[in-house]
PDB file of N, CA and C in Angstrom:
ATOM      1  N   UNK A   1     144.581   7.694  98.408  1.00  0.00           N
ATOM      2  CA  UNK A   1     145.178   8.357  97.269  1.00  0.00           C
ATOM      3  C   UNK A   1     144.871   7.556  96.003  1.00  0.00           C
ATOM      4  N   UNK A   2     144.279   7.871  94.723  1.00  0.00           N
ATOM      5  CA  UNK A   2     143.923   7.646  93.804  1.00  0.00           C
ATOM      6  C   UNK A   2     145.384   7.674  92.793  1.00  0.00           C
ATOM      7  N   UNK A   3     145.603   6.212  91.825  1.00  0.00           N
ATOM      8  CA  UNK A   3     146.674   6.500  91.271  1.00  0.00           C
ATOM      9  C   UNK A   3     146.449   6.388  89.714  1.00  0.00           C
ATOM     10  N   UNK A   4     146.690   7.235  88.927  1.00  0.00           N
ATOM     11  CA  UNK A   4     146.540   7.503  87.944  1.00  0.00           C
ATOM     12  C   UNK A   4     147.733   7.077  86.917  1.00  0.00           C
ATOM     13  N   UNK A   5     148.097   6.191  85.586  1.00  0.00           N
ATOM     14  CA  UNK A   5     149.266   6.794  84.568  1.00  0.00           C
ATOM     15  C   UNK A   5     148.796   7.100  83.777  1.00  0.00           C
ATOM     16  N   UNK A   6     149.116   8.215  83.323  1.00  0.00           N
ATOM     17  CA  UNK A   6     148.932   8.409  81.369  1.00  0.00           C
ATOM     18  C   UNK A   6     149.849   7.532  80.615  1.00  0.00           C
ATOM     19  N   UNK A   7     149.929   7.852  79.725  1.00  0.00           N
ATOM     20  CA  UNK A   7     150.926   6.791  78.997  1.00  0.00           C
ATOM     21  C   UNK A   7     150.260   7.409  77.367  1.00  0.00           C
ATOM     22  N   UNK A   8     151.408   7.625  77.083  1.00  0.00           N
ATOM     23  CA  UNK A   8     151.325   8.401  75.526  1.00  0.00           C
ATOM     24  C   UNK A   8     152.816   8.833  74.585  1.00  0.00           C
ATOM     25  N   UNK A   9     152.810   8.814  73.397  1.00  0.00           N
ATOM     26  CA  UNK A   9     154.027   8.851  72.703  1.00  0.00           C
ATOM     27  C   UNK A   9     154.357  10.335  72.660  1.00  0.00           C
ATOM     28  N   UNK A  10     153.175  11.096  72.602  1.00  0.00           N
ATOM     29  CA  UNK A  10     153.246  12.524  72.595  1.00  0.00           C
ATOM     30  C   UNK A  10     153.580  13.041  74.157  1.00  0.00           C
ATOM     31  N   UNK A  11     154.766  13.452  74.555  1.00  0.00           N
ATOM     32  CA  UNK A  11     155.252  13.698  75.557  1.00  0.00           C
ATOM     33  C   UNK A  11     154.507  14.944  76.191  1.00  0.00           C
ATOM     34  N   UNK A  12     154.030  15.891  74.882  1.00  0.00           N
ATOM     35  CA  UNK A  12     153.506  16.926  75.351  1.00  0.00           C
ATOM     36  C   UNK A  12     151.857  16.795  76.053  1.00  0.00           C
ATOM     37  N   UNK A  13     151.510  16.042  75.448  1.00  0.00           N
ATOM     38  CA  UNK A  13     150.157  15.572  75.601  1.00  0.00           C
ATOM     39  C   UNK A  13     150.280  14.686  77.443  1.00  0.00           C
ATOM     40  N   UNK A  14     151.286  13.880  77.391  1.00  0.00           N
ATOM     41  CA  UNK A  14     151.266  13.223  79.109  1.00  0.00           C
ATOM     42  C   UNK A  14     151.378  14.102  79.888  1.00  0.00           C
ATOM     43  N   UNK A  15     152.400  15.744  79.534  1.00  0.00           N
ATOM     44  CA  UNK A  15     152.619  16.939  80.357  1.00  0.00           C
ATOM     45  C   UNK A  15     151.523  17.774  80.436  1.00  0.00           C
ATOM     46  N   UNK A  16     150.672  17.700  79.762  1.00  0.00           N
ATOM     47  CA  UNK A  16     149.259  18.704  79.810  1.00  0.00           C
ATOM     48  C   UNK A  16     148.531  17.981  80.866  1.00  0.00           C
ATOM     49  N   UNK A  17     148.154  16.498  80.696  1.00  0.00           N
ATOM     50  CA  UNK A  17     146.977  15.868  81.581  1.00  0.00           C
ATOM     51  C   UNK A  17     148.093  15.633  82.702  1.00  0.00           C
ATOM     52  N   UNK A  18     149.122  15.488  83.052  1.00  0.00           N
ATOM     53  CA  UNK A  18     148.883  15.356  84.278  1.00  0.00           C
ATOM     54  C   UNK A  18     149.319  16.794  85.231  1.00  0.00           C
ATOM     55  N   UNK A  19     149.557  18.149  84.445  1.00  0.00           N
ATOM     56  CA  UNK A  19     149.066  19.091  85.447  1.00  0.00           C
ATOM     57  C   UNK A  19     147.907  19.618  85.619  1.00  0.00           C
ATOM     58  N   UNK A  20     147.117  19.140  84.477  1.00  0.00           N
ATOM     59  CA  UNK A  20     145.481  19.216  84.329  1.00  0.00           C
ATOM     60  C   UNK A  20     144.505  17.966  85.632  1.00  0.00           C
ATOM     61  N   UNK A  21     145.364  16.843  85.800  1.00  0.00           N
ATOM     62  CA  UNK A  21     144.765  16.389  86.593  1.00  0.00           C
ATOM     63  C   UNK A  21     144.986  15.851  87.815  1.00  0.00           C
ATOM     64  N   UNK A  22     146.531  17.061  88.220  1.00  0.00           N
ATOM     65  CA  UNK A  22     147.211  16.577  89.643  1.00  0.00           C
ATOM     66  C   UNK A  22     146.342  17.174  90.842  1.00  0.00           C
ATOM     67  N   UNK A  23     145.795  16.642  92.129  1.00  0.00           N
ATOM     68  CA  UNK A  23     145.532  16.906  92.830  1.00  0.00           C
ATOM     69  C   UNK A  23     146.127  16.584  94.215  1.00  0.00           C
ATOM     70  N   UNK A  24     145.577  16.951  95.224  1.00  0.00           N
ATOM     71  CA  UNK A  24     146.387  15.947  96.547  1.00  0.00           C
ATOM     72  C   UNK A  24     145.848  14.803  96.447  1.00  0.00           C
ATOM     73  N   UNK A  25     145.028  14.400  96.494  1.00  0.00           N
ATOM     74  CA  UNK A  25     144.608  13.188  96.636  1.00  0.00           C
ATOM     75  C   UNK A  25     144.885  12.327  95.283  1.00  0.00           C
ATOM     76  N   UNK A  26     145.479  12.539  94.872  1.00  0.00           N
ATOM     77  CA  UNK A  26     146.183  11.979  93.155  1.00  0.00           C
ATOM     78  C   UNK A  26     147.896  11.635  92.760  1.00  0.00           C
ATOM     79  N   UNK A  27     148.171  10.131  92.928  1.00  0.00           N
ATOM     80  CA  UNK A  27     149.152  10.784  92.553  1.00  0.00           C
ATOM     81  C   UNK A  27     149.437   9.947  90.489  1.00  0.00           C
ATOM     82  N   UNK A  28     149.949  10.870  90.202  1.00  0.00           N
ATOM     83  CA  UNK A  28     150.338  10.695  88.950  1.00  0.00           C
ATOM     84  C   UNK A  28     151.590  10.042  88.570  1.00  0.00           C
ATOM     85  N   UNK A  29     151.372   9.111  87.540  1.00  0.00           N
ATOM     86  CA  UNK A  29     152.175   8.662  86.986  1.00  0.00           C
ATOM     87  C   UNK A  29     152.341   8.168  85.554  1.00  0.00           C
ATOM     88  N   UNK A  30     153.751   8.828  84.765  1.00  0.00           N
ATOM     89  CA  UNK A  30     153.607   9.082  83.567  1.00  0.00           C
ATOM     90  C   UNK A  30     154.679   8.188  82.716  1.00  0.00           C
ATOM     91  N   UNK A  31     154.202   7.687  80.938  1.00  0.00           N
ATOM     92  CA  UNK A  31     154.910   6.578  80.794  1.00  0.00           C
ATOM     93  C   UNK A  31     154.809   7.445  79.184  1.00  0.00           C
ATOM     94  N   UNK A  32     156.118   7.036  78.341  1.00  0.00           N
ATOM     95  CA  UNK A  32     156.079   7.632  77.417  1.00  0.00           C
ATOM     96  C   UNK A  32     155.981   6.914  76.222  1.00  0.00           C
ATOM     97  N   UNK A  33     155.843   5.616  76.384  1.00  0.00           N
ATOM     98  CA  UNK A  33     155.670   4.131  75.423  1.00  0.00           C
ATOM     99  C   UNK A  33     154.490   3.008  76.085  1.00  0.00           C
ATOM    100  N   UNK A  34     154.325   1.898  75.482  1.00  0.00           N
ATOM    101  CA  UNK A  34     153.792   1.218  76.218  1.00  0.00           C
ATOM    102  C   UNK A  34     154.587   0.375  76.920  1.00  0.00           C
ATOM    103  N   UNK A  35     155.720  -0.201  77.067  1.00  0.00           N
ATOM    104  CA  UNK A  35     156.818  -0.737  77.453  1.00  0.00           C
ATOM    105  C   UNK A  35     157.026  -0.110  78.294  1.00  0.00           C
ATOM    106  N   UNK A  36     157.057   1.467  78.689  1.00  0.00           N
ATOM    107  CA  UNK A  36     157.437   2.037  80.036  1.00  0.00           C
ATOM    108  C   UNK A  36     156.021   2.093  80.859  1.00  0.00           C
ATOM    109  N   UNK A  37     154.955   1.659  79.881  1.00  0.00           N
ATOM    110  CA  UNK A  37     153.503   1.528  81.036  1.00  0.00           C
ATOM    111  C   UNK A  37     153.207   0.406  81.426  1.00  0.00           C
ATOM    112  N   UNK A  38     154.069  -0.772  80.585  1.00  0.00           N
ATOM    113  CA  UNK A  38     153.994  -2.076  81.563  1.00  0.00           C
ATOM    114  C   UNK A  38     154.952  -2.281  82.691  1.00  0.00           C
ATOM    115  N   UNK A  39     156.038  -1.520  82.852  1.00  0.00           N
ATOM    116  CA  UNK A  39     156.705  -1.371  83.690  1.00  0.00           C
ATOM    117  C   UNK A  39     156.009  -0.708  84.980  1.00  0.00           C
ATOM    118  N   UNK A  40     155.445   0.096  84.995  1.00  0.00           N
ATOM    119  CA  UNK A  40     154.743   0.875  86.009  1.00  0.00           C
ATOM    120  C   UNK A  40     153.827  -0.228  86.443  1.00  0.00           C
ATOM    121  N   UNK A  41     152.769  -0.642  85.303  1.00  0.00           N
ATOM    122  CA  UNK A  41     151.797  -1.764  85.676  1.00  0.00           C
ATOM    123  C   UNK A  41     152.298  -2.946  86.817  1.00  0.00           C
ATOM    124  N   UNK A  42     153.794  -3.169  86.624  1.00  0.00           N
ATOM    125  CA  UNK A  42     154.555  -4.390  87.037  1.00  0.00           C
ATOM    126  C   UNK A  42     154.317  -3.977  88.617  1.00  0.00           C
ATOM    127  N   UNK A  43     154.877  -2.656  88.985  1.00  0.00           N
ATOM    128  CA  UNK A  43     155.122  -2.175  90.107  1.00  0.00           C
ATOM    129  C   UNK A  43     153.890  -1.418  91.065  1.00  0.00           C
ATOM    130  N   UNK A  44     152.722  -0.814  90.439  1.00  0.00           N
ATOM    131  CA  UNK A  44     151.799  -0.734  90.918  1.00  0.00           C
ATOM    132  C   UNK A  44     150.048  -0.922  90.831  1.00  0.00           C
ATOM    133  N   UNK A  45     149.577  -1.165  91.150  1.00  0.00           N
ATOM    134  CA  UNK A  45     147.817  -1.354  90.767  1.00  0.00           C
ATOM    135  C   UNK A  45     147.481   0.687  90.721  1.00  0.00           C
ATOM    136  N   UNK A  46     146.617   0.653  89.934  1.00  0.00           N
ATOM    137  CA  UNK A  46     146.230   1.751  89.480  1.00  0.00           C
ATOM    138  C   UNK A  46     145.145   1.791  88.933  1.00  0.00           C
ATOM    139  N   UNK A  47     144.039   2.882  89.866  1.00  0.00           N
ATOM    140  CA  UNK A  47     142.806   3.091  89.588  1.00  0.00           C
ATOM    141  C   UNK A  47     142.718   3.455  88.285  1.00  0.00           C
ATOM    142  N   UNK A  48     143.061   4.080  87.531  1.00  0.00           N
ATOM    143  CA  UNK A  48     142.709   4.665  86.119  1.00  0.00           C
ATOM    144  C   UNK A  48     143.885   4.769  85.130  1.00  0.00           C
ATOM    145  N   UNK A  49     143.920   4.134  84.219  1.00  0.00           N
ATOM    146  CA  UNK A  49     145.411   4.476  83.298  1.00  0.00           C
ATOM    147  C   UNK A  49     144.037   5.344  81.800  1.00  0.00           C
ATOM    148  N   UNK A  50     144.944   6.256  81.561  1.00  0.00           N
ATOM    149  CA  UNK A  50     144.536   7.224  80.324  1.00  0.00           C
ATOM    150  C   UNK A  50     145.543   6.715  79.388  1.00  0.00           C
ATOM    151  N   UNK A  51     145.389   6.068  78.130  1.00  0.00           N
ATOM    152  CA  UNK A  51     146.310   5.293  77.949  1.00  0.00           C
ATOM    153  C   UNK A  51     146.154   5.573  75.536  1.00  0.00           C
ATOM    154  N   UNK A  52     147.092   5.808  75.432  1.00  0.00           N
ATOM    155  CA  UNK A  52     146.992   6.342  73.714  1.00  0.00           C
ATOM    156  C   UNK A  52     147.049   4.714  73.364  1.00  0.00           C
ATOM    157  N   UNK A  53     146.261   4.557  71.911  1.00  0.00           N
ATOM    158  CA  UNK A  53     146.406   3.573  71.150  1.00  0.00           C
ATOM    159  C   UNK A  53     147.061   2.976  70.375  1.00  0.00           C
ATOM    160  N   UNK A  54     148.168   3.792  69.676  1.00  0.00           N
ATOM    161  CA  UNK A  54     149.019   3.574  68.479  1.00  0.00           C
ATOM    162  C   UNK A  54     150.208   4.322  69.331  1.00  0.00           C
ATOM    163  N   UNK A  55     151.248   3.465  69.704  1.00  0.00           N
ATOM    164  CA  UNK A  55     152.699   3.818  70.137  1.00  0.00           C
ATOM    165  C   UNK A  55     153.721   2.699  69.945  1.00  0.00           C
ATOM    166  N   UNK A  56     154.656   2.992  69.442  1.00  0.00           N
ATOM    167  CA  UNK A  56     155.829   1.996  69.571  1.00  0.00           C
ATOM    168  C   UNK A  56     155.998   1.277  70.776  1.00  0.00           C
ATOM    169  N   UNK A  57     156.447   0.189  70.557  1.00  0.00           N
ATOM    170  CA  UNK A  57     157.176  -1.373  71.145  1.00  0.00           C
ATOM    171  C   UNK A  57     155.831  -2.361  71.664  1.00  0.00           C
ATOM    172  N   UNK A  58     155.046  -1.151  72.671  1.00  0.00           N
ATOM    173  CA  UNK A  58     153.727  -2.066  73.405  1.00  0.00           C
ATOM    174  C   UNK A  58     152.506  -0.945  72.591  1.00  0.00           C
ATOM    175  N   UNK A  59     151.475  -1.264  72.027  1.00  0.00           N
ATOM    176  CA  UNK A  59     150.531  -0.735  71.405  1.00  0.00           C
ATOM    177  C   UNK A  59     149.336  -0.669  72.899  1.00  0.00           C
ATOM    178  N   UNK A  60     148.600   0.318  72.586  1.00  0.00           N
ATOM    179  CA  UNK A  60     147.059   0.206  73.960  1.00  0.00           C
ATOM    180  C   UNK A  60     146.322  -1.353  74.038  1.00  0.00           C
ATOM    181  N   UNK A  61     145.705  -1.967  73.099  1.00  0.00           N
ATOM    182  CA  UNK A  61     145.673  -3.075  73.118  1.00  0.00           C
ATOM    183  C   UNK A  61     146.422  -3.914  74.210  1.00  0.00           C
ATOM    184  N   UNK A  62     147.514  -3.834  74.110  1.00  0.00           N
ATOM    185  CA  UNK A  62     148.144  -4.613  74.728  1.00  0.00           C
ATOM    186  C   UNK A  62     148.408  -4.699  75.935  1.00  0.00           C
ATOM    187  N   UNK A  63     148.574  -3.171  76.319  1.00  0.00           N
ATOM    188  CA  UNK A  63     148.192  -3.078  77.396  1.00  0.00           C
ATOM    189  C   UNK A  63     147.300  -3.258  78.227  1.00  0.00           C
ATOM    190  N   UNK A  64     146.091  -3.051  77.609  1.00  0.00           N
ATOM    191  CA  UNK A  64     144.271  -3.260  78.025  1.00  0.00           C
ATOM    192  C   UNK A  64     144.499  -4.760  77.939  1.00  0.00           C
ATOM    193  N   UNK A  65     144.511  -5.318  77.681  1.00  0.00           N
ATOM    194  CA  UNK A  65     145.087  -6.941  77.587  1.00  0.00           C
ATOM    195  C   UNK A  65     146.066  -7.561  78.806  1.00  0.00           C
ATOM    196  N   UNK A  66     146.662  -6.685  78.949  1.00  0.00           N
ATOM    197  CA  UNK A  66     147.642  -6.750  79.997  1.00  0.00           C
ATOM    198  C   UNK A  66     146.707  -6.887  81.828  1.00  0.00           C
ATOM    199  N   UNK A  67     146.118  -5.772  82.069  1.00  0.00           N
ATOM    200  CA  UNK A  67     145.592  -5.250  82.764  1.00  0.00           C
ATOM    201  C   UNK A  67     144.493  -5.949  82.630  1.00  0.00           C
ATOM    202  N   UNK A  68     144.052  -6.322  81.976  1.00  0.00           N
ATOM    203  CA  UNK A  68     142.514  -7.622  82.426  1.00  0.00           C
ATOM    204  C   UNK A  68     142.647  -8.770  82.702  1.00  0.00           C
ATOM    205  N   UNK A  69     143.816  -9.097  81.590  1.00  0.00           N
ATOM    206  CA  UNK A  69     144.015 -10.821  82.032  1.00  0.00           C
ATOM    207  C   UNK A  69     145.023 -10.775  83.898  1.00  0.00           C
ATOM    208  N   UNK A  70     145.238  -9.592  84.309  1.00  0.00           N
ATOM    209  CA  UNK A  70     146.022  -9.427  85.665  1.00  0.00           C
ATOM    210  C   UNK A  70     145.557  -9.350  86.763  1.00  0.00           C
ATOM    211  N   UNK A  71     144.895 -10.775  88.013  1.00  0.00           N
ATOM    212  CA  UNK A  71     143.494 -10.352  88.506  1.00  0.00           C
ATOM    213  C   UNK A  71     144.217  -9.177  90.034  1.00  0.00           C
ATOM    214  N   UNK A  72     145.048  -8.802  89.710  1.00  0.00           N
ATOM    215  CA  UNK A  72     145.838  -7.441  90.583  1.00  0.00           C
ATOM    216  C   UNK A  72     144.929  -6.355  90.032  1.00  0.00           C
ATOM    217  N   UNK A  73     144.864  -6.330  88.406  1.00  0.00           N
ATOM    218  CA  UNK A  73     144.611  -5.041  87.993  1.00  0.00           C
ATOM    219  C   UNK A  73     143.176  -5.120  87.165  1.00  0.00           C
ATOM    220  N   UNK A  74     142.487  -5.754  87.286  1.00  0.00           N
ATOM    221  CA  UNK A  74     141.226  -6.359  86.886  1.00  0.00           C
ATOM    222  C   UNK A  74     140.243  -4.824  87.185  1.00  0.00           C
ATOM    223  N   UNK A  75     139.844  -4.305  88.228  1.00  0.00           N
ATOM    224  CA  UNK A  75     139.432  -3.289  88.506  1.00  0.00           C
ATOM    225  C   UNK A  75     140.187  -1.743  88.142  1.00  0.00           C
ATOM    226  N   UNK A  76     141.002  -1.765  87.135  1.00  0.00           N
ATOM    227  CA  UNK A  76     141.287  -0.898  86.570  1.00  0.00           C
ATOM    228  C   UNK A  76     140.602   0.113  85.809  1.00  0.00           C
ATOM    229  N   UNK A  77     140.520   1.249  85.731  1.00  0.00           N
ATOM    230  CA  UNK A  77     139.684   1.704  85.178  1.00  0.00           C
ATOM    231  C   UNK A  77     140.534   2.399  83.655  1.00  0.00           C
ATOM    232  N   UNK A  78     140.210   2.126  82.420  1.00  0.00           N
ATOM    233  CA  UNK A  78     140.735   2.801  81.267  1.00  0.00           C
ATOM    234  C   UNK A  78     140.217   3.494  80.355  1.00  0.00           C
ATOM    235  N   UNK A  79     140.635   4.608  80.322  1.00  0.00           N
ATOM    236  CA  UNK A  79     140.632   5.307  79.248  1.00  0.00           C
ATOM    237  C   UNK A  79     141.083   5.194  77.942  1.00  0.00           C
ATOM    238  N   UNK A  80     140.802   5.171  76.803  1.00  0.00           N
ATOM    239  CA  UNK A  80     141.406   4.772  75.589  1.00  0.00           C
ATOM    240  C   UNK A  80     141.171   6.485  74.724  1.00  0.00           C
ATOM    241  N   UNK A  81     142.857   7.084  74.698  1.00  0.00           N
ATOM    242  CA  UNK A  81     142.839   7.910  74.163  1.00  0.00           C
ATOM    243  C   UNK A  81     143.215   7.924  72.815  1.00  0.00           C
ATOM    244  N   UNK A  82     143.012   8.133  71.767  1.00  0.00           N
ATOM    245  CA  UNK A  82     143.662   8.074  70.486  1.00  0.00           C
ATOM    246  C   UNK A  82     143.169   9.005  69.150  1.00  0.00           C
ATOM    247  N   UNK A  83     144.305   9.247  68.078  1.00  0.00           N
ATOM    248  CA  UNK A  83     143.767   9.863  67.349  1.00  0.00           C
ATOM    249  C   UNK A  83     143.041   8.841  66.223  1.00  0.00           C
ATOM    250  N   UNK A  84     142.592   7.768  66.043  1.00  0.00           N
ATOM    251  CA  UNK A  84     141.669   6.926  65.503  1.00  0.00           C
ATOM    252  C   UNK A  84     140.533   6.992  65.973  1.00  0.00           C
ATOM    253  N   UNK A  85     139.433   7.388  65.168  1.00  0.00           N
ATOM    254  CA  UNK A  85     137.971   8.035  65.472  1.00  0.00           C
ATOM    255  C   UNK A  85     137.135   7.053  64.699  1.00  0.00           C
ATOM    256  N   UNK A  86     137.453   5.793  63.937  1.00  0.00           N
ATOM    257  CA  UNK A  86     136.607   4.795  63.333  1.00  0.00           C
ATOM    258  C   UNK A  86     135.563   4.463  64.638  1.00  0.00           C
ATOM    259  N   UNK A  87     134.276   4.301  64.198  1.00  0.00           N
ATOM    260  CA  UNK A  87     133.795   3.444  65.083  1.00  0.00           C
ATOM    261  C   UNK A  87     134.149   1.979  65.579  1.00  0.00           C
ATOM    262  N   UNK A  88     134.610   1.345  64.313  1.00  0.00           N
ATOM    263  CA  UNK A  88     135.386   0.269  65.083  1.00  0.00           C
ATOM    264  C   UNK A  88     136.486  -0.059  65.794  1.00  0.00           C
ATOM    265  N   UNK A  89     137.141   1.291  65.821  1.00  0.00           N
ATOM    266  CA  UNK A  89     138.473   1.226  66.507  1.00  0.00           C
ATOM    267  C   UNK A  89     137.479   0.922  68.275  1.00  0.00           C
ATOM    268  N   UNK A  90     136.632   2.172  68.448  1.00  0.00           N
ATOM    269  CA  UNK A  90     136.052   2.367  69.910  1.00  0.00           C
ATOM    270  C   UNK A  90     135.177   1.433  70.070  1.00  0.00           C
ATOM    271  N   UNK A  91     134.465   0.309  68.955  1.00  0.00           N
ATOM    272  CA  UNK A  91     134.162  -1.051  69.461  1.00  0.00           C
ATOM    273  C   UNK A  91     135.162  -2.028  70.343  1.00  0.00           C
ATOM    274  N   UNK A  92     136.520  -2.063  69.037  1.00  0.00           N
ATOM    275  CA  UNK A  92     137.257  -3.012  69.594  1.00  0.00           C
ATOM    276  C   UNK A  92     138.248  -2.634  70.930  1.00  0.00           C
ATOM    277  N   UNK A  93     138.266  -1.131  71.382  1.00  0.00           N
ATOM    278  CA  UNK A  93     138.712  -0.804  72.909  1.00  0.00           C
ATOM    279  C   UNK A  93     137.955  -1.032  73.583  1.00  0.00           C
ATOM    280  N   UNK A  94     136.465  -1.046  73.591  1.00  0.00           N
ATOM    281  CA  UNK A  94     135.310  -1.645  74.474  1.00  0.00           C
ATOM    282  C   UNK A  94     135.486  -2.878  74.380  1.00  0.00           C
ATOM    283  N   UNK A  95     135.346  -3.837  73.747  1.00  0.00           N
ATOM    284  CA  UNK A  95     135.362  -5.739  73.889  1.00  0.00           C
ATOM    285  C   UNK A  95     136.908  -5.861  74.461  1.00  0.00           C
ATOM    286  N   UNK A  96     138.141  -5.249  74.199  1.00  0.00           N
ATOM    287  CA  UNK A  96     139.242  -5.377  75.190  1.00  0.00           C
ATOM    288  C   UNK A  96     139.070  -5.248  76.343  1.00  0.00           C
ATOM    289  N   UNK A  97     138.155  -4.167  76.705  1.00  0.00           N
ATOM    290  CA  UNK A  97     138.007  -3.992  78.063  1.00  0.00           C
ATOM    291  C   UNK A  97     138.710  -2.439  78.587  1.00  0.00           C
ATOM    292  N   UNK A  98     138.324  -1.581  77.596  1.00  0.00           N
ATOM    293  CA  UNK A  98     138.661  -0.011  77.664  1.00  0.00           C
ATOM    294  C   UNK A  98     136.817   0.580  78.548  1.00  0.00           C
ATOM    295  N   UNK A  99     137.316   1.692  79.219  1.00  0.00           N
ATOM    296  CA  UNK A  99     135.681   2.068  79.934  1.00  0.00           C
ATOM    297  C   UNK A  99     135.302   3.162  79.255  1.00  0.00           C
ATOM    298  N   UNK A 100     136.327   3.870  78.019  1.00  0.00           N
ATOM    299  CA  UNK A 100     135.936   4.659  77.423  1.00  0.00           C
ATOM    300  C   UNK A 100     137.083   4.815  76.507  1.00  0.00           C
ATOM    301  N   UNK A 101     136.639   5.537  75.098  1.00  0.00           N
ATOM    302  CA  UNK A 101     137.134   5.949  73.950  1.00  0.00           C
ATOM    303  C   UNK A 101     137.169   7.579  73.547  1.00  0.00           C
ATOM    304  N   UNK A 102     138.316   8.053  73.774  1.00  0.00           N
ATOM    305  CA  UNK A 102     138.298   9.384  73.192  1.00  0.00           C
ATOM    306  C   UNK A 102     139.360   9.876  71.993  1.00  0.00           C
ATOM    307  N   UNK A 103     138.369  10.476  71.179  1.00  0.00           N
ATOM    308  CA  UNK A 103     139.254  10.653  70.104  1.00  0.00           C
ATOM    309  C   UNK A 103     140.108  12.246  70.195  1.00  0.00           C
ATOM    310  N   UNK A 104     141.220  12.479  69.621  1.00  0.00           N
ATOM    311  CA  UNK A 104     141.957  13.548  69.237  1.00  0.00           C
ATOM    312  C   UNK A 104     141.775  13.921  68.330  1.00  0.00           C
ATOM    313  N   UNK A 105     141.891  15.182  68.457  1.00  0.00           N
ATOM    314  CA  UNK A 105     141.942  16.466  69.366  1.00  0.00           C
ATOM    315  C   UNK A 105     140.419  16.057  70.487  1.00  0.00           C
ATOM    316  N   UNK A 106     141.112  16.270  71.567  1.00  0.00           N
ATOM    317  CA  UNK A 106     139.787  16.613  72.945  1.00  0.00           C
ATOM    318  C   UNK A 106     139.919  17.905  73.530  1.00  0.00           C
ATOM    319  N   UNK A 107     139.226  17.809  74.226  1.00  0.00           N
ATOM    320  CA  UNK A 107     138.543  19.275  75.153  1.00  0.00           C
ATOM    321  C   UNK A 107     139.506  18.451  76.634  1.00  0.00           C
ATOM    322  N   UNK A 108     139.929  19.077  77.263  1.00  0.00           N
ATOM    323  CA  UNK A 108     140.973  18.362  78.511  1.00  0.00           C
ATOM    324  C   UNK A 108     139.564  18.932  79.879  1.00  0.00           C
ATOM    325  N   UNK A 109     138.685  19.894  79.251  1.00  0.00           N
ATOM    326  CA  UNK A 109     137.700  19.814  80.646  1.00  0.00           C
ATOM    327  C   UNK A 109     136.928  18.949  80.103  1.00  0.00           C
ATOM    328  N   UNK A 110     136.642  18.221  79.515  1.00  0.00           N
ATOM    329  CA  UNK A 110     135.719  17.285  79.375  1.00  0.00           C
ATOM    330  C   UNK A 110     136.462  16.030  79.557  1.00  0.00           C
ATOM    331  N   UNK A 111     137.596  16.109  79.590  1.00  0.00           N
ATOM    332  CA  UNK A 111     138.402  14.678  79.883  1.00  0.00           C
ATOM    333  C   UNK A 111     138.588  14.663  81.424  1.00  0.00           C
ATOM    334  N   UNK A 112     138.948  16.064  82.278  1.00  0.00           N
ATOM    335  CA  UNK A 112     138.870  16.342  83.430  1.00  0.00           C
ATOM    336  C   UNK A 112     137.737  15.319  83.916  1.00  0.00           C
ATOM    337  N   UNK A 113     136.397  15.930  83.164  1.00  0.00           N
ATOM    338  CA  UNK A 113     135.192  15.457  84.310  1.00  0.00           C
ATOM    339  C   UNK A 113     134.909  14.542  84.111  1.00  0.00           C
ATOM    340  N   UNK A 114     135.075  13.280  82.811  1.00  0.00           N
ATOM    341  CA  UNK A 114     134.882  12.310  82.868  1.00  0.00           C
ATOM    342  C   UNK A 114     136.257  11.277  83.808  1.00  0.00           C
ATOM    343  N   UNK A 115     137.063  11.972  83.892  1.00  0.00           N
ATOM    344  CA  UNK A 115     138.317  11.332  85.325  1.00  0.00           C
ATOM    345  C   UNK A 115     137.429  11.386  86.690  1.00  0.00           C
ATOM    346  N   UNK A 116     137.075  12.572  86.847  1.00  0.00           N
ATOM    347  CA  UNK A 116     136.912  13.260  87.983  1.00  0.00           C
ATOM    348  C   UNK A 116     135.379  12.076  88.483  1.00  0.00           C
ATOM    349  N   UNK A 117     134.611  12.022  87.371  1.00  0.00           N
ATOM    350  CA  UNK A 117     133.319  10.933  87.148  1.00  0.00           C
ATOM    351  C   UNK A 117     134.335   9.561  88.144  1.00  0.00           C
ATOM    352  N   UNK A 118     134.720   9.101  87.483  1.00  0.00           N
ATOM    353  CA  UNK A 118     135.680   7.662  87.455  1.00  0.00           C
ATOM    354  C   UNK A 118     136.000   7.557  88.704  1.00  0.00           C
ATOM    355  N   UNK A 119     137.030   8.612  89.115  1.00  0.00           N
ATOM    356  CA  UNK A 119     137.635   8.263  90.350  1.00  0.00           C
ATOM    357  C   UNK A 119     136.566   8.387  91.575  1.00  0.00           C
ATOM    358  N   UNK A 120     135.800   9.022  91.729  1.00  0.00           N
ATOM    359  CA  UNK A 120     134.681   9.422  92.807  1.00  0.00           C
ATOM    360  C   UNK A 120     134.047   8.568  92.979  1.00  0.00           C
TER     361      UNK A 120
END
């Protein structure tokens, strides 16, 4: 079973991707700050976190920071979702150690298949 969190301030946005990307072999798990995604982090290793950049208490950074320096969660795979579209924003989620940068507004089948890429 492949374990997935989103983690995003926009509640509506964590409720879209994860009925967009529940399967059986998936299970999902959803965090609505970054503080409630280091909590999850605490408690499980997780193939892929989809994870927003700009949120109150714990920022993405920090998390991606979190999750590399953790040699539990070292093989993590991340997504860096956000509505910041600078090129240097999606430099500096790559040298953190993000496996990809997507900006908002997205296409959720193109976020599908680049998951669907990841986990396989």
């Amino acid at each position: 079973m492949k374990k997935i969190l989103i983690v995003d301030d926009d509640k509506s946005i964590v409720e879209m991707l994860s009925s967009a990307l529940a399967g059986e072999d998936r299970a999902i798990r959803r965090a609505y700050d970054g503080k409630a995604a280091l909590n999850w982090i605490g408690k499980e290793v997780f193939d892929l976190v989809i994870c927003d950049l700009m949120m109150p208490k714990v920022n993405g950074f920090q998390i991606i920071e979190w999750i590399k320096s953790n040699p539990d969660h070292r093989k993590t795979r991340i997504i860096m979702l956000t509505a910041k579209s600078y090129k240097r924003d999606a430099e500096m989620a790559g040298k953190a150690g993000a496996d990809h940068f997507i900006s908002k507004p997205f296409q959720v089948a193109e976020l599908k298949k680049k998951v669907d890429k990841i986990l396989d």
